[in-house]
Protein backbone atom coordinates (compact mmCIF):
# COMPACT_ATOMS: atom_id res chain seq x y z
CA UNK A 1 27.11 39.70 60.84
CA UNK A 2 23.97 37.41 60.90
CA UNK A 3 23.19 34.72 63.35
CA UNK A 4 24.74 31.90 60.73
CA UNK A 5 27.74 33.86 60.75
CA UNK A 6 28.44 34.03 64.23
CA UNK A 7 27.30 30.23 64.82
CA UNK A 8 29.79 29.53 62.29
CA UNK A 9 32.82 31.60 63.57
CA UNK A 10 32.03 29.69 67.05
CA UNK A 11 32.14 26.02 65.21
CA UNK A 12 35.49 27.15 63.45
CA UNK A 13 37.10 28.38 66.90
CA UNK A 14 35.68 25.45 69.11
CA UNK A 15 37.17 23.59 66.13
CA UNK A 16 40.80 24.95 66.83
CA UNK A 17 40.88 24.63 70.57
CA UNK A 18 40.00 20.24 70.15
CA UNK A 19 41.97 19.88 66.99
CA UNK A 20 45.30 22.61 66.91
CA UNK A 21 46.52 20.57 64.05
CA UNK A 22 43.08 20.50 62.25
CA UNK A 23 41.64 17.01 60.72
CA UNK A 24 43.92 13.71 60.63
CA UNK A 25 44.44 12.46 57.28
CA UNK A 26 43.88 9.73 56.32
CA UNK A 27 45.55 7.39 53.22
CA UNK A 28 44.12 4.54 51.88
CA UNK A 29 46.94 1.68 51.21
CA UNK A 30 46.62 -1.19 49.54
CA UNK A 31 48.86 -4.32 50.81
CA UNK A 32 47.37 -6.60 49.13
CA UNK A 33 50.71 -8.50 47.87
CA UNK A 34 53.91 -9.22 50.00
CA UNK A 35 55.82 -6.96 47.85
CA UNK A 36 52.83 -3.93 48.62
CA UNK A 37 53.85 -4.57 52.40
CA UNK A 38 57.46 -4.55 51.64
CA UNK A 39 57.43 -0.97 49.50
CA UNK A 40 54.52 0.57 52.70
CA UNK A 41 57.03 -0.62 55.25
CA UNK A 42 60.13 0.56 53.16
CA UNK A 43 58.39 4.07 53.23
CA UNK A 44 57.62 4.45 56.57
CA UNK A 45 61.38 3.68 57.83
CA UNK A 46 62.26 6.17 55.02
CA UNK A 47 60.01 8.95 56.63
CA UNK A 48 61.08 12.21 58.52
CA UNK A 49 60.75 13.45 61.99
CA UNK A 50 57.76 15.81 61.21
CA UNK A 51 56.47 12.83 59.48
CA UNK A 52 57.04 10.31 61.92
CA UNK A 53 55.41 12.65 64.50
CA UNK A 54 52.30 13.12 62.53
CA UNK A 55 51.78 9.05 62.95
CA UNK A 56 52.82 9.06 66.60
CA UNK A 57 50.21 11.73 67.00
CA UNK A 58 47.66 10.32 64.84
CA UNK A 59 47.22 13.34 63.34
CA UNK A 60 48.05 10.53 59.73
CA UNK A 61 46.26 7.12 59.39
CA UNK A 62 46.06 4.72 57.37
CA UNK A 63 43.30 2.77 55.76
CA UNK A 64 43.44 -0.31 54.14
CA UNK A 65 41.56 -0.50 50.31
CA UNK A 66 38.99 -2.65 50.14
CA UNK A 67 40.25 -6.05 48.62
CA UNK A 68 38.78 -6.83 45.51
CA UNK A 69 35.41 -8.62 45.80
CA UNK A 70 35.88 -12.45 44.77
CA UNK A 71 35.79 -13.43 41.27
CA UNK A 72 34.29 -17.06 41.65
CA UNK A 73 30.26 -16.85 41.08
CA UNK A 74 27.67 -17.19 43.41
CA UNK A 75 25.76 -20.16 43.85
CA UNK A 76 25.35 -23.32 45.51
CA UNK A 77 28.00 -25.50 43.50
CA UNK A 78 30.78 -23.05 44.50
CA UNK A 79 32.73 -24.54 47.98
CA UNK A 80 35.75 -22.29 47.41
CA UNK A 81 37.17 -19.88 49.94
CA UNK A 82 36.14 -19.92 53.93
CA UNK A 83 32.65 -20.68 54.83
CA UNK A 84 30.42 -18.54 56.95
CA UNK A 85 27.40 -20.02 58.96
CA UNK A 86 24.35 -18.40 59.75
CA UNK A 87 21.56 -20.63 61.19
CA UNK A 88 19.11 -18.29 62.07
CA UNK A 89 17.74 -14.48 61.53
CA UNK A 90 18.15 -12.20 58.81
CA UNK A 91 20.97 -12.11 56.85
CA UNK A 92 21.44 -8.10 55.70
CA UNK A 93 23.54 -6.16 53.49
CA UNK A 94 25.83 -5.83 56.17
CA UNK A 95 26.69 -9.57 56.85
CA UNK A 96 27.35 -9.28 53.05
CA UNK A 97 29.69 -6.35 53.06
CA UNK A 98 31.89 -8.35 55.78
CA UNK A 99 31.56 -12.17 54.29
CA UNK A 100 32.81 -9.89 50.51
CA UNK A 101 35.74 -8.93 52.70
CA UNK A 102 36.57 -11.32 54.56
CA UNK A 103 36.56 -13.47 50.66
CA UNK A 104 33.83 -16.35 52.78
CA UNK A 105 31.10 -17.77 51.20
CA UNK A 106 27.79 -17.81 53.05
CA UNK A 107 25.53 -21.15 54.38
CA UNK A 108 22.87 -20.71 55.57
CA UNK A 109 20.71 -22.81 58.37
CA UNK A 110 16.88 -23.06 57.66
CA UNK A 111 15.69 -20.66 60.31
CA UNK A 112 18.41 -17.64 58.04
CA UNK A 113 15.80 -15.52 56.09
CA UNK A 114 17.81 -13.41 53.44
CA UNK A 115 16.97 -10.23 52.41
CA UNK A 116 16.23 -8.85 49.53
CA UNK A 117 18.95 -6.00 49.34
CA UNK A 118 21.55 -8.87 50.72
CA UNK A 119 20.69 -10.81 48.05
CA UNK A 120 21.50 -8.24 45.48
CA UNK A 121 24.73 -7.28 47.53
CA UNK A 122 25.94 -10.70 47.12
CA UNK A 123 25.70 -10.84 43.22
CA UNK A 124 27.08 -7.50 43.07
CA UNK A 125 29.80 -8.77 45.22
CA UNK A 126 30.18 -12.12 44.14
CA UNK A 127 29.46 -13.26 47.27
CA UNK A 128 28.16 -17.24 47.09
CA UNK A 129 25.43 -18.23 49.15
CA UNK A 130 23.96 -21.41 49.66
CA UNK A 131 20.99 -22.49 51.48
CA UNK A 132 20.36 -25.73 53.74
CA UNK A 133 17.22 -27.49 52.96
């Protein structure tokens, strides 16, 4: 057995002693309408005792799908949806990821600097963003 082989067998059994049941899974769910909510909750009062354990455990999560990014175009004569204000430093790929999310549109104070990878987020996600003069 080579050195790999060993380091391996020692991951897999450290492994077993922190996680007896293995890996959680996790499901993705989308509740995205009322009636998606109803039919998730519906499910989960319909569930087993093994099941039911396996949530009380957390050995099964859940995840929420991301929503749709919003359909409305970018751009500065958009005012729909909640508004986001940054006045000042840079504005990254991340603060678009959350404002597509959250379904905000982004304003921007003159001393916000927007980068170049944010600004291609935001079209990609239809994220509108509109800067103060």
């Amino acid at each position: 057995m080579s050195d790999l082989d060993e380091l391996r067998a020692l991951v897999r059994e450290v492994i077993r002693e922190v996680l007896p049941n293995g890996l959680p899974i996790t499901e993705t769910v989308d509740l995205s309408t009322d009636q998606d909510l109803a039919a998730f909750v519906e499910r989960l009062l319909s569930l087993d005792p093994d099941q039911r354990e396996e949530l009380r455990s957390g050995r099964k999560r859940f995840r929420l799908a991301t929503p749709p990014a919003p359909s409305a175009p970018a751009g500065p004569g958009n005012t729909a949806g909640p508004v986001r204000r940054i006045e000042r430093g840079a504005v990254t790929e991340a603060v678009i990821n959350q404002a597509a999310r959250a379904g905000q549109r982004l304003v921007l104070g003159r001393a916000a600097v927007l980068t170049p990878l944010a600004r291609d987020r935001a079209r990609a996600r239809g994220v509108p963003i509109e800067k103060e003069r």
